[in-house]
Protein backbone atom coordinates (compact mmCIF):
# COMPACT_ATOMS: atom_id res chain seq x y z
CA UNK A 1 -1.22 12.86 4.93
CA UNK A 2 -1.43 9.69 2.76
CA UNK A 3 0.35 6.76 4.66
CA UNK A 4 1.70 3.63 2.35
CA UNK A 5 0.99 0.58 4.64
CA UNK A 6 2.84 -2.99 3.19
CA UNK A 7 3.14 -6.24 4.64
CA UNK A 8 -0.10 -6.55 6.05
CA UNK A 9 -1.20 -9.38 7.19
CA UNK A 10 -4.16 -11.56 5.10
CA UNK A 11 -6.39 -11.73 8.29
CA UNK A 12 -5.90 -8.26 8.69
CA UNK A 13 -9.24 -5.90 8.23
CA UNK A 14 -9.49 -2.46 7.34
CA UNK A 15 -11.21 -1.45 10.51
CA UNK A 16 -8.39 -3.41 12.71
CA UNK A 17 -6.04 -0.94 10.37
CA UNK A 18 -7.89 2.08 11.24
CA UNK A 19 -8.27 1.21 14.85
CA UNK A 20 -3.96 0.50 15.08
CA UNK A 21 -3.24 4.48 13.37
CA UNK A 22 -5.94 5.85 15.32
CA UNK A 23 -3.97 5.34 18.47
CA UNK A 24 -1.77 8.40 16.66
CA UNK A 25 -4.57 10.54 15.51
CA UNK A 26 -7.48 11.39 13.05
CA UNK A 27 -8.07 8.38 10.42
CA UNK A 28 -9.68 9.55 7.30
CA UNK A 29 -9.61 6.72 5.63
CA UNK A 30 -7.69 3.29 6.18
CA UNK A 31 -7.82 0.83 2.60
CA UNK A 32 -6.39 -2.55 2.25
CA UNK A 33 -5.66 -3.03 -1.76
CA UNK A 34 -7.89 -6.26 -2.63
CA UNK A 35 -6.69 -8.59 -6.01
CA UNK A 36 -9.12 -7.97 -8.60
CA UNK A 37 -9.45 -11.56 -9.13
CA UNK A 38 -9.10 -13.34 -6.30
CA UNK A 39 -10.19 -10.66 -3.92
CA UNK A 40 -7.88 -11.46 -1.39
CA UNK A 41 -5.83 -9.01 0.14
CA UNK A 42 -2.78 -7.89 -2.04
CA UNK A 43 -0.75 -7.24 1.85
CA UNK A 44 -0.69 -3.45 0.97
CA UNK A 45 -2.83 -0.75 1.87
CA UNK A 46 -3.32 2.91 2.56
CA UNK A 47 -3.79 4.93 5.26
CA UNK A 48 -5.28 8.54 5.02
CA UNK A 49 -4.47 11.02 8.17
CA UNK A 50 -6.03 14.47 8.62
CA UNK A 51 -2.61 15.78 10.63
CA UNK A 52 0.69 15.61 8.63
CA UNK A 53 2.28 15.70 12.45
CA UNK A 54 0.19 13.04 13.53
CA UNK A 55 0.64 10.54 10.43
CA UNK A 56 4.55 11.32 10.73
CA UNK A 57 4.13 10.51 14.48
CA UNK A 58 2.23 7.05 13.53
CA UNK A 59 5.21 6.13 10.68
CA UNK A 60 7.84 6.53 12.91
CA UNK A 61 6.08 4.39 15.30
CA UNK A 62 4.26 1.53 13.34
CA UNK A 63 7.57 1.02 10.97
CA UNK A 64 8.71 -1.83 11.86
CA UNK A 65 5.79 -2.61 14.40
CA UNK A 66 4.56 -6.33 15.02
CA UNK A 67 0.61 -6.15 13.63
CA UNK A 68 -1.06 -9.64 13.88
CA UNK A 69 1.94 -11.51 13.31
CA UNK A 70 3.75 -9.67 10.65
CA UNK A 71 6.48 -6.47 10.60
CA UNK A 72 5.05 -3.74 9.11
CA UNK A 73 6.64 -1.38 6.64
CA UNK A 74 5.40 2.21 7.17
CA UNK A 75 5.92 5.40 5.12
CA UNK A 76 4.85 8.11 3.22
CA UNK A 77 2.89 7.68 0.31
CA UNK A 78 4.20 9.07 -3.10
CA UNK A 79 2.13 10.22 -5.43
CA UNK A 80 1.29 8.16 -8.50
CA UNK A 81 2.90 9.36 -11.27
CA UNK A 82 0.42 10.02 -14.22
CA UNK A 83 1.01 7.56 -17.84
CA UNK A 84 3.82 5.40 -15.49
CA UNK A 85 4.16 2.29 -17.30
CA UNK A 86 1.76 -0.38 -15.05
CA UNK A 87 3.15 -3.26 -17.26
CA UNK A 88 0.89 -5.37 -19.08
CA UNK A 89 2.48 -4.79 -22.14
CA UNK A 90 3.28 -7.24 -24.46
CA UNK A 91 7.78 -7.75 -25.03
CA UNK A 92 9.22 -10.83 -26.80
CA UNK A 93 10.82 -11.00 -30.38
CA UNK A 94 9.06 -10.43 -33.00
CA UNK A 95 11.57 -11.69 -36.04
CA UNK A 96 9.90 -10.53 -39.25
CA UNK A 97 11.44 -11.73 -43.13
CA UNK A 98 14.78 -10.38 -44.10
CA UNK A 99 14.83 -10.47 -48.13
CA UNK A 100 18.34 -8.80 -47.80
């Protein structure tokens, strides 16, 4: 089960991460998204669990739950929708010449 972790905290590591879901079960993985540029923490991450029982177990119980400061916000990851629109893209007005 793929677990969407936000509002982690800056200081937080991804082994601190995989140590708090472990409590619940098998980790697979546990990733904290870094900024490309800054490569700080972006406060979201993901958390990979070989049990869909298990990872349900550790959302219902880490929702809400107090890690290093900060109130976490627990649940299960969607998947990413293939071509969705990541923004980038370039709006505004672009007022051309009107002979009419």
């Amino acid at each position: 089960m793929n677990i969407y972790v936000a509002n982690i905290p800056w200081k937080a590591s991804e082994e601190q991460l995989k140590q708090l879901f472990a409590e619940y079960g098998d980790v697979s993985s546990a990733k904290i998204i870094m900024d490309k540029v800054t490569q700080r923490s972006r406060g979201f991450g993901f958390v990979e669990m070989a049990d869909d029982s298990a990872g349900r177990a550790a959302i219902s119980a880490l929702n809400g739950y107090d890690f290093l400061g900060k109130v976490l916000v627990v649940n299960e990851a969607r998947p990413r929708e293939e071509g969705a629109n990541r923004g980038g893209g370039r709006g505004g007005y672009r007022g051309g010449y009107n002979k009419d």
